[in-house]
Protein backbone atom coordinates (compact mmCIF):
# COMPACT_ATOMS: atom_id res chain seq x y z
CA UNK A 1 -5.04 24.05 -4.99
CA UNK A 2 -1.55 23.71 -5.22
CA UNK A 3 -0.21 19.94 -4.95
CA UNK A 4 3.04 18.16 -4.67
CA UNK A 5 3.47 14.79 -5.99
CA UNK A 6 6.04 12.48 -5.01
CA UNK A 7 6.75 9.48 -6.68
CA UNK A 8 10.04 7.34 -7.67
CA UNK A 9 8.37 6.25 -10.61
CA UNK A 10 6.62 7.62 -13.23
CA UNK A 11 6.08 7.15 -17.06
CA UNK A 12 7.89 6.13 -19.04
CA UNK A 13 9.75 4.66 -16.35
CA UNK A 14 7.30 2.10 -15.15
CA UNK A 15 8.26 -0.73 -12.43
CA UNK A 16 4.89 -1.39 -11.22
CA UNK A 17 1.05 0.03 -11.46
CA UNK A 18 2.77 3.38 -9.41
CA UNK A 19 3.56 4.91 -12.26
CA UNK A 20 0.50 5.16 -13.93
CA UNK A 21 -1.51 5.73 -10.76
CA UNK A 22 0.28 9.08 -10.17
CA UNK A 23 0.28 9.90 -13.85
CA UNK A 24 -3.49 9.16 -14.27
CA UNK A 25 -4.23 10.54 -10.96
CA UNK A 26 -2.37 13.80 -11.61
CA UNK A 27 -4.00 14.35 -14.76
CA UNK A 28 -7.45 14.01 -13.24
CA UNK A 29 -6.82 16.59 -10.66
CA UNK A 30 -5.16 18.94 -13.14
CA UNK A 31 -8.86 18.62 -15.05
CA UNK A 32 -10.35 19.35 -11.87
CA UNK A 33 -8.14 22.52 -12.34
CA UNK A 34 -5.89 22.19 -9.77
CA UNK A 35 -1.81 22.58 -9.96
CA UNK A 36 0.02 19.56 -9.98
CA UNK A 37 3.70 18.98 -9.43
CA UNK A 38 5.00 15.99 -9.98
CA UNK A 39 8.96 14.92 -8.18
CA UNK A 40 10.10 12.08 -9.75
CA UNK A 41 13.38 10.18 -10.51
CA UNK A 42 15.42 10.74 -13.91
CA UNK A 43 15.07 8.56 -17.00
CA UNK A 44 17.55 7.77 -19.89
CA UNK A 45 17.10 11.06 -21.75
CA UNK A 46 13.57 12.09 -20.63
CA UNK A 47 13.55 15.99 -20.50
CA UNK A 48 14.45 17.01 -16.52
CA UNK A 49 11.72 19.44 -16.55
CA UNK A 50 8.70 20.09 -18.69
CA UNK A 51 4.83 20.33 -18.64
CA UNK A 52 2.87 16.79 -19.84
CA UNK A 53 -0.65 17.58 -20.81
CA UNK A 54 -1.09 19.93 -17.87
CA UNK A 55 0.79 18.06 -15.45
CA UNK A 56 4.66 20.60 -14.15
CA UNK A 57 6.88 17.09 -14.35
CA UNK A 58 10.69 17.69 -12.47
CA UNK A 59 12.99 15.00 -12.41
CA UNK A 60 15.46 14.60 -9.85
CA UNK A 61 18.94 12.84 -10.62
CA UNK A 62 20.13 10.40 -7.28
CA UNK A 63 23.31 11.21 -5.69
CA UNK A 64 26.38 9.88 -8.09
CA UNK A 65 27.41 7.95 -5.28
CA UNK A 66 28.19 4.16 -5.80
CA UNK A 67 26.28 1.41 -4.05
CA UNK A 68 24.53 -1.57 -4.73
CA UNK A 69 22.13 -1.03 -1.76
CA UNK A 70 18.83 -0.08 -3.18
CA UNK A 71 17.95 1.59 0.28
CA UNK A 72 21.30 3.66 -0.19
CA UNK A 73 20.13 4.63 -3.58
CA UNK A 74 16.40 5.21 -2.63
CA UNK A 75 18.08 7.55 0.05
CA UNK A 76 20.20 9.48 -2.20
CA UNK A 77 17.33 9.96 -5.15
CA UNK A 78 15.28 11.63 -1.63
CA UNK A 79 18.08 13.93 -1.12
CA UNK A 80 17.52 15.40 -4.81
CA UNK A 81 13.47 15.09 -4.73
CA UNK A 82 13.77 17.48 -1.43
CA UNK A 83 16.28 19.72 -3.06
CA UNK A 84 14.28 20.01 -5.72
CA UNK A 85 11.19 20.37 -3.71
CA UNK A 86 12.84 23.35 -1.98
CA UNK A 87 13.83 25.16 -5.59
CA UNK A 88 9.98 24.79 -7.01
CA UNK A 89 8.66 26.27 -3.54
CA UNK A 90 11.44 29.36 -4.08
CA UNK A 91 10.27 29.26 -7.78
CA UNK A 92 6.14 28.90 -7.60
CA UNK A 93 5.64 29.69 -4.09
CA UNK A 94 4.23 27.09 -1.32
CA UNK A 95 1.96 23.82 -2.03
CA UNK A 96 -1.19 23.13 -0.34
CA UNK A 97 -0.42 19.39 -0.08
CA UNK A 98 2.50 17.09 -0.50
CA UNK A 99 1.47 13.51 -1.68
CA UNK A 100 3.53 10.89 -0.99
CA UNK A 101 3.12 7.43 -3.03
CA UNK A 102 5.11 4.55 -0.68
CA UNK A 103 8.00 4.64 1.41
CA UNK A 104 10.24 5.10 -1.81
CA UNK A 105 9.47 8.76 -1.27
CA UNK A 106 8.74 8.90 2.37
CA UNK A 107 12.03 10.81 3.14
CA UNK A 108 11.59 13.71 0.76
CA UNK A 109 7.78 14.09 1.65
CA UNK A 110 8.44 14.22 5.39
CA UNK A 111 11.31 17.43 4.90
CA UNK A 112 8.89 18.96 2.60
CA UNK A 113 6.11 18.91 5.25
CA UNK A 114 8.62 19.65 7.64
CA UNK A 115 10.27 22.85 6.67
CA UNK A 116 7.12 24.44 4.90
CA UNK A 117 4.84 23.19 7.51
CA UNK A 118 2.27 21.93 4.77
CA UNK A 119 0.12 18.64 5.72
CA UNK A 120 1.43 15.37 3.79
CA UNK A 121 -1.42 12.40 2.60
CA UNK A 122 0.08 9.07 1.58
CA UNK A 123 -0.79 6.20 -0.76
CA UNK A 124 0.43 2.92 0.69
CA UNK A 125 -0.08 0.93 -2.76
CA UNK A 126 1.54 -2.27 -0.87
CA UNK A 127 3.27 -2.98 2.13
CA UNK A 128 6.49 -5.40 2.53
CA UNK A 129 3.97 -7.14 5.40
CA UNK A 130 1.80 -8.00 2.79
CA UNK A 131 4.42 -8.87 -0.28
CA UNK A 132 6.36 -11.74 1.61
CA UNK A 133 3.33 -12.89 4.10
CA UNK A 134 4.83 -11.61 7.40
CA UNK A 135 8.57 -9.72 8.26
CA UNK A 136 11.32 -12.41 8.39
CA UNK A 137 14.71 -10.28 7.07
CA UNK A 138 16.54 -6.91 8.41
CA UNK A 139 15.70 -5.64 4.73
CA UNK A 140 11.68 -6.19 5.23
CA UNK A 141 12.15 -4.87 8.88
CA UNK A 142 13.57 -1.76 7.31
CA UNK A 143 11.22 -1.58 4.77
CA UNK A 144 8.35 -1.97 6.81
CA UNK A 145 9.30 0.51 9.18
CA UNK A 146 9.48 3.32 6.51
CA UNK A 147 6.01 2.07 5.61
CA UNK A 148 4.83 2.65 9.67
CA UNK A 149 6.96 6.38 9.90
CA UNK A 150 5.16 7.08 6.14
CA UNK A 151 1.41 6.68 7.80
CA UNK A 152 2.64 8.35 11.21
CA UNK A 153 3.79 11.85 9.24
CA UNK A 154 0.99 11.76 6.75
CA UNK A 155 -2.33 13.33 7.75
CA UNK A 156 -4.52 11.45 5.97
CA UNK A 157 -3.75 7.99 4.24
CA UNK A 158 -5.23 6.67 1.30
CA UNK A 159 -5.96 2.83 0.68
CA UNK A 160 -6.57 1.15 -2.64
CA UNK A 161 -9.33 -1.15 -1.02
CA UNK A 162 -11.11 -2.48 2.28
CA UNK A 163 -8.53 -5.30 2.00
CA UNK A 164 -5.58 -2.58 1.97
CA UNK A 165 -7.02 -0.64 4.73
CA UNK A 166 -7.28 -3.61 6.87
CA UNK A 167 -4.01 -4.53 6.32
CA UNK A 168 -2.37 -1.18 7.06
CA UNK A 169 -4.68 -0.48 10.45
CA UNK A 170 -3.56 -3.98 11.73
CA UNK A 171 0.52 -3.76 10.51
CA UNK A 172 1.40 0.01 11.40
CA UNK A 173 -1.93 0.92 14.41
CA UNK A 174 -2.65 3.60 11.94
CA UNK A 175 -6.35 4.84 13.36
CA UNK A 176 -9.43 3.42 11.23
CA UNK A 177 -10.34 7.21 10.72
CA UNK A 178 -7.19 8.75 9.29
CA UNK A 179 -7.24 6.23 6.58
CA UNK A 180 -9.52 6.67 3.36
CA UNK A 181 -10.35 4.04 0.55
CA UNK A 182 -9.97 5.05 -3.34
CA UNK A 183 -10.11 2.28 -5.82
CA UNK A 184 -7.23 2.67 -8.66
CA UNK A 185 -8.70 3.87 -11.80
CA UNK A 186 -8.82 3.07 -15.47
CA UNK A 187 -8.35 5.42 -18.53
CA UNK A 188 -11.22 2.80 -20.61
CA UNK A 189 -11.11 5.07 -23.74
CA UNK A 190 -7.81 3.60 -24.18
CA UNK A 191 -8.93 0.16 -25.00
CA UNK A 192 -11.10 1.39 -28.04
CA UNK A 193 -8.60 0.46 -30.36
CA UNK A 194 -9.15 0.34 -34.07
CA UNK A 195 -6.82 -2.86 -35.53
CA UNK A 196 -7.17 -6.21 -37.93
CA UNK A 197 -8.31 -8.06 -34.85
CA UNK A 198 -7.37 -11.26 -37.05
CA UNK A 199 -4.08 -10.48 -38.44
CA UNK A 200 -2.74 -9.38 -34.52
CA UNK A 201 -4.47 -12.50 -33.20
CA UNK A 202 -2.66 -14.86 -35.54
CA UNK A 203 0.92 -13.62 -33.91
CA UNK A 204 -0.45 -15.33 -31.12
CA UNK A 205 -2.65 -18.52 -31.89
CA UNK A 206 -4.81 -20.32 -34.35
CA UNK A 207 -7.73 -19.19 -35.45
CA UNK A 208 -9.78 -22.22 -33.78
CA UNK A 209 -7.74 -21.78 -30.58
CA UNK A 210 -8.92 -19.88 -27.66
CA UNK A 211 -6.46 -17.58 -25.81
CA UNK A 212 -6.06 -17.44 -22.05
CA UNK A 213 -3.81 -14.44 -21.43
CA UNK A 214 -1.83 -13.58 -18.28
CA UNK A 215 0.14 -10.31 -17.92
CA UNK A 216 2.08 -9.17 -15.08
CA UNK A 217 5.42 -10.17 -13.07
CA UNK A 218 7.04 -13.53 -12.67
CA UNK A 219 6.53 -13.65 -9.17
CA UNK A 220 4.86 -16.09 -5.87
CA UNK A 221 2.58 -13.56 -4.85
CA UNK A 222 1.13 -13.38 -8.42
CA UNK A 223 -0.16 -17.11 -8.45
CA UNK A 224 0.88 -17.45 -12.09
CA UNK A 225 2.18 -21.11 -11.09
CA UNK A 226 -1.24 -22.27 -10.50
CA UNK A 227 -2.32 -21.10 -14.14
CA UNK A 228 0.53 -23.33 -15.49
CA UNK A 229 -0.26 -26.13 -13.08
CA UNK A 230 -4.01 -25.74 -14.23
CA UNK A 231 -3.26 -25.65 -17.86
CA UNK A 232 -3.08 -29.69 -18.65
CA UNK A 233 -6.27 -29.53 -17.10
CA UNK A 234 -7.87 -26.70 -19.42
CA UNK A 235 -6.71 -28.64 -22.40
CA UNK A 236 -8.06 -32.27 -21.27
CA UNK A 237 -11.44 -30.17 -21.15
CA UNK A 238 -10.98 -27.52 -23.84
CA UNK A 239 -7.91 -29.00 -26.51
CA UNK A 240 -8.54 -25.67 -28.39
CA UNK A 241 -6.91 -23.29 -25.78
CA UNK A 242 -3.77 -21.01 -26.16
CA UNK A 243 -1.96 -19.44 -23.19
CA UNK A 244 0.06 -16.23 -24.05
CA UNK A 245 2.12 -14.91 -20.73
CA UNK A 246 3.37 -11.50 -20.93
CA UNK A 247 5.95 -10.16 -18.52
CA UNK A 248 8.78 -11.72 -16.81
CA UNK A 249 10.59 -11.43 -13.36
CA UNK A 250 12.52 -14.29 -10.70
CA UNK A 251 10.17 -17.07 -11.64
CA UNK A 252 10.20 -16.82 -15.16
CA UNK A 253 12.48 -20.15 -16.14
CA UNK A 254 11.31 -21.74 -13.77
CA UNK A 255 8.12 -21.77 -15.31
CA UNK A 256 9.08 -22.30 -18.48
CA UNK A 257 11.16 -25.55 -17.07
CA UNK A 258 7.74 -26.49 -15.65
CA UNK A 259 5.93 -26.21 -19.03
CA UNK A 260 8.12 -28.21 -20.94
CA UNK A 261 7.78 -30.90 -17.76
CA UNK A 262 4.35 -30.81 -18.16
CA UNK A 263 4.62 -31.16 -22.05
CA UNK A 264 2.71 -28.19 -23.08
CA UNK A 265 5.10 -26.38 -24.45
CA UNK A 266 3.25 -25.99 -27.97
CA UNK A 267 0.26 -24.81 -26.21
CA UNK A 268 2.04 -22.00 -23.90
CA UNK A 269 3.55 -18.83 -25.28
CA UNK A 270 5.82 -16.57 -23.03
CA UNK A 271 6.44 -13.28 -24.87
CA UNK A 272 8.41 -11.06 -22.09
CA UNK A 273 7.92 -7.43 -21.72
CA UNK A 274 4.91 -6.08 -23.66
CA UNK A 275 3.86 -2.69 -24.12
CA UNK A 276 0.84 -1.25 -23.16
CA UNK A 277 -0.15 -0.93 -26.65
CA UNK A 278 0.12 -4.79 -27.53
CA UNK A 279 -1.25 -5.64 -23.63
CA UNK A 280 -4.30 -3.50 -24.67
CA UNK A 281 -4.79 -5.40 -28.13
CA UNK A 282 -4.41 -8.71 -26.56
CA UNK A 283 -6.77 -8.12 -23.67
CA UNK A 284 -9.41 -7.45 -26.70
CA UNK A 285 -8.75 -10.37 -28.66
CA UNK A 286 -8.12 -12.75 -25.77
CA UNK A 287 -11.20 -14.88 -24.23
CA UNK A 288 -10.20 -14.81 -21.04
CA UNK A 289 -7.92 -13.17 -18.77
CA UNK A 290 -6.44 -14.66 -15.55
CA UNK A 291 -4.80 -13.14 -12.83
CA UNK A 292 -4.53 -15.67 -10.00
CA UNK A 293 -3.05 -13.82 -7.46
CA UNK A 294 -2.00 -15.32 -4.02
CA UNK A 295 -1.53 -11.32 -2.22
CA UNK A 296 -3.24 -8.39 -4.19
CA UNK A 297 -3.65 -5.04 -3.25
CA UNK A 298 -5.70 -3.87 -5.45
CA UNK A 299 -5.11 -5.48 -8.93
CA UNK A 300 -5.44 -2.87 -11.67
CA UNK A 301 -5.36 -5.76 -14.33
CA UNK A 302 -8.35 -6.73 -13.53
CA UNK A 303 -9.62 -3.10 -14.72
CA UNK A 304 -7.68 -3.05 -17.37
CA UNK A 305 -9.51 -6.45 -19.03
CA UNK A 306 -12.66 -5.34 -18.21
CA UNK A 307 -12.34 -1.84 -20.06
CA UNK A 308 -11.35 -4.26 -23.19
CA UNK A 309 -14.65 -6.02 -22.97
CA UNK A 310 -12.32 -9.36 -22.23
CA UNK A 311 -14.14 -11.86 -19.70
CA UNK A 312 -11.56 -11.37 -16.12
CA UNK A 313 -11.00 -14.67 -14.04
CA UNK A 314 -9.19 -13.66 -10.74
CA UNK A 315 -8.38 -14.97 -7.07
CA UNK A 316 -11.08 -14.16 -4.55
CA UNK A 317 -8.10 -12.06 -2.59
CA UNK A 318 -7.37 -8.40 -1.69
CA UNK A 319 -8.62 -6.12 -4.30
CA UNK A 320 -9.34 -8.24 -6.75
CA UNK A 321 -12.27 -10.12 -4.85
CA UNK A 322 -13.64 -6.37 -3.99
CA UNK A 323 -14.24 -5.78 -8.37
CA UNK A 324 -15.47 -8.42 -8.84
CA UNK A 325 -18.83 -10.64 -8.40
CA UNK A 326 -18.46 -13.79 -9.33
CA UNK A 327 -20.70 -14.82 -12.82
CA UNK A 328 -21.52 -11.24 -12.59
CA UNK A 329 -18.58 -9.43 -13.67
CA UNK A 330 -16.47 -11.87 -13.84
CA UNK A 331 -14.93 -15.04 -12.53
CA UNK A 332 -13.50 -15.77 -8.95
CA UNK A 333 -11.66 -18.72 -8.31
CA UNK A 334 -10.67 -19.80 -4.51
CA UNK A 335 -7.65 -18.99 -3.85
CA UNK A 336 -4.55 -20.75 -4.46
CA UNK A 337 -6.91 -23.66 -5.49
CA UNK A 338 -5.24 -25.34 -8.80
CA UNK A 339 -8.48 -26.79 -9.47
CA UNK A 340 -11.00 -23.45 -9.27
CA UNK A 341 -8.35 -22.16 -11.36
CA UNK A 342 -8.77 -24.38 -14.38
CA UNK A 343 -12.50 -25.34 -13.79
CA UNK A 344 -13.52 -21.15 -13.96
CA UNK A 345 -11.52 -20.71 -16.80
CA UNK A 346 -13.22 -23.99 -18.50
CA UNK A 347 -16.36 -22.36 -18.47
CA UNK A 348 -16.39 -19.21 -19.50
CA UNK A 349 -14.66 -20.89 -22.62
CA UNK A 350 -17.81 -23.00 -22.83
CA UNK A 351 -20.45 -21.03 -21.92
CA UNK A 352 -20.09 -17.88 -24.59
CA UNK A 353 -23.36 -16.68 -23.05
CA UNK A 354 -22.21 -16.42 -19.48
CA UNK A 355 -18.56 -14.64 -21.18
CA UNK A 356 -20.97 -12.13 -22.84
CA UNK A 357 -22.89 -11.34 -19.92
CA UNK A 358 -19.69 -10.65 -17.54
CA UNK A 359 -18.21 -8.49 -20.30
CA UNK A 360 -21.50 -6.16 -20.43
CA UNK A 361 -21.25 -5.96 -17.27
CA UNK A 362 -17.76 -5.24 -16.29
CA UNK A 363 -17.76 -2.26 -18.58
CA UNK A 364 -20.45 -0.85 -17.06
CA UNK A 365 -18.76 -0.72 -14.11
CA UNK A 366 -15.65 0.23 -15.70
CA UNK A 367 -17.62 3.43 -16.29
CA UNK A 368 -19.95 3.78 -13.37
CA UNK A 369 -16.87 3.28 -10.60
CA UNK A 370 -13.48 3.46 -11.63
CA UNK A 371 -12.68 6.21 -13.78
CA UNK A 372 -9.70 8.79 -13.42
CA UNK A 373 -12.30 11.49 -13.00
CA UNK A 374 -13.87 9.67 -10.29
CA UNK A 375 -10.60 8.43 -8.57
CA UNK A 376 -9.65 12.48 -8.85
CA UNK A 377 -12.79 13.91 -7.25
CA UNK A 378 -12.70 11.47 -4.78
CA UNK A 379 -8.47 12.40 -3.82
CA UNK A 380 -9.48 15.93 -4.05
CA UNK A 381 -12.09 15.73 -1.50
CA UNK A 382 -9.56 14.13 1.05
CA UNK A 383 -7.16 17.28 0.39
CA UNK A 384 -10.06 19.51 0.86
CA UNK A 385 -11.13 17.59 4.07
CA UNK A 386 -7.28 17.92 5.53
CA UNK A 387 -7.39 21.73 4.66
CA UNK A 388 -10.52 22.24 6.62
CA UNK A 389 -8.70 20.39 9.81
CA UNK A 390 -5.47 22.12 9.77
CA UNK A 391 -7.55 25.55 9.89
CA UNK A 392 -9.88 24.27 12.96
CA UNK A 393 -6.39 22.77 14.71
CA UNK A 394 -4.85 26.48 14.11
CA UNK A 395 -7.91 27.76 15.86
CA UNK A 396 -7.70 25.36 18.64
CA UNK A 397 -4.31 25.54 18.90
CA UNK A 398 -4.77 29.98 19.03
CA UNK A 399 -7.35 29.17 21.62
CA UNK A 400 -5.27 27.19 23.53
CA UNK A 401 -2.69 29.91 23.30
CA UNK A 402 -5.15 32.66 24.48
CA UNK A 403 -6.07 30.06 27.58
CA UNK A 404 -2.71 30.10 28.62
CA UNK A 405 -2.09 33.77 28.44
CA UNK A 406 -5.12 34.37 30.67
CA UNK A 407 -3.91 31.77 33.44
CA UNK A 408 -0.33 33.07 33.06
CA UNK A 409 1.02 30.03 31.54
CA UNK A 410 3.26 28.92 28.62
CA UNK A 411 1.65 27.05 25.44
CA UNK A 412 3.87 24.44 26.65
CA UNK A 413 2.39 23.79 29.91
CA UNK A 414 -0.54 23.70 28.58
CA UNK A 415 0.44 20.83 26.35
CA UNK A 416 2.82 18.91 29.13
């Protein structure tokens, strides 16, 4: 099968969990031995078009039109992604599917489907509902509406969790049976990692401290206040604790005022943007990971941790309370609860049994449910299933065509 991904991000440009979703996902399905195609947006001085471990990668340049207006600019990079989609059907011939990942690429997805007449599926990784609890500004309006027009066009679409598909049935009246759930995935050979476990660790914190680790954006939605407002608390119980933030975003000084408010500022380390490479060495030196999330998706950190064999605290929320069982394969904490916050993350310093027994289990899981392999087969079978349907709606619709002939009519009485 021929398929047509489209996607304003992918690596090495990497704004969110997107990126690596389409990369890892493509990659599956090209070991499945399908053809993938991959659209994408330009990148410093990545190469516009070239082949990435199986995967035909084409880079589209946005309009060099001025604006300010990320909707403008989303608009223009949609005008190149279908001009470009045109040249690789002229070059390779037709797709099978077009894949569209979120509204950023719901333009150039619907013209696609449009002029070759080849069925669309969707990921909606998010929705703007869901991001800012509710619609309140023209911008999530707009936003949202792309989201709705993005699961109208799109035969099938695909949910990260039960929490997701929820959430898009009840915001855009999408029809429980058009939409399909497929956990993200996690690449878990990446986390064996050969390093001085010590020496790395020591960049970090003592030798007698613990380390709590957090990695992701500075944002609300990501409840990383409530670690920081739960950290005086962890140290009262557990003096020997370390907390190393990765990432920034809006709130970031904000919380770093509050730290040095709260007089912790020894015992809280905010190193900005980390690469995957450090992430991935932390998560496997760290004794806990915490992701305290007020709106989640899905929550691909949580995989990520549990790969690494480090013990994963999270909010009982979205995606993240769908991984994991609580003292099973992890921790869940209520949500936006200061105090389940620091009392969960108390004891699975404490209790080294109970952070052993999560961490067997979580990779099992790792390896049981949520590989790329798995996550592949699984998207495949959806193409497969829309395939089947378009031929049966050909033959009803030839039927149809055949009824009306015999009566004397036009196919489009037949349809008034």
């Amino acid at each position: 099968m021929r398929i047509l991904m489209l996607s304003w991000e992918y690596p090495p440009k990497t704004v969110g969990g997107l990126a690596n979703h389409v990369y890892n996902l493509s990659k599956g399905l090209v070991d499945m031995g399908h053809e993938v195609h991959v659209i994408t947006s330009e990148y410093g001085e990545e190469i516009k078009e070239h082949v990435e471990e199986g995967v035909f990668v084409h880079r589209a340049a946005p309009y060099n039109i001025e604006t300010d207006d990320f909707t403008k600019w989303v608009m223009h990079l949609n005008f190149s992604m279908i001009e470009e989609g045109i040249r690789l059907v002229n070059k390779f011939g037709g797709f099978d599917i077009v894949h569209a990942h979120d509204w950023l690429s719901l333009y150039s997805g619907k013209a696609i489907k449009g002029i070759f007449n080849v069925p669309m599926v969707c990921t909606i990784h998010a929705t703007e509902y869901g991001r800012n609890g509710g619609i309140r500004t023209d911008m999530q309006r707009y936003i949202s509406s792309a989201e709705w027009l993005l699961t109208y066009e799109s035969w099938k679409v695909i949910a990260c969790s039960d929490y997701m598909k929820n959430e898009i049935r009840n915001v855009f009246n999408v029809p429980e049976e058009k939409i399909w759930v497929i956990p993200n995935g996690v690449d878990g050979e990446s986390f064996n990692l050969k390093f001085d476990y010590g020496s790395f660790r020591r960049n970090y914190a003592l030798d007698e401290e613990k380390i709590v680790f957090y990695v992701g954006r500075h944002v609300y939605e990501k409840g990383i206040h409530l670690l920081i407002e739960a950290a005086p608390g962890i140290l009262r119980e557990y003096s020997n604790t370390k907390f190393v933030i990765a990432g920034k975003g809006p709130m970031t000084e904000e919380l770093k005022n509050r730290v040095r408010a709260l007089g912790i500022a020894e015992k809280v380390m905010f190193t900005g943007y980390m690469s995957d490479e450090t992430r991935n060495k932390l998560y496997k030196v760290a004794n806990a990971a915490v992701f305290p999330s007020l709106y989640e998706p899905f929550g691909i950190v949580a995989l990520e941790a549990m790969a690494a064999e480090c013990p994963v605290i999270v909010s009982d929320t979205g995606g993240l309370g769908e991984i994991i069982t609580h003292k099973y394969n992890g921790m869940k904490i209520l949500t936006g609860v200061v105090d389940s916050v620091r009392d969960n993350i108390v004891e699975i310093l404490r209790d080294e049994q109970l952070a052993d027994y999560v961490k067997k289990n979580a990779i099992k899981d790792v390896y049981v449910k949520y590989t790329w392999n798995k996550i592949a087969e699984h998207t495949a079978l959806i193409y497969e299933r829309v395939k089947e349907e378009e031929v049966e709606n050909e033959q009803v619709k030839n039927d149809d065509c055949k009824t009306a002939e015999f009566r004397g009519l036009s196919i489009n009485d037949i349809y008034r």
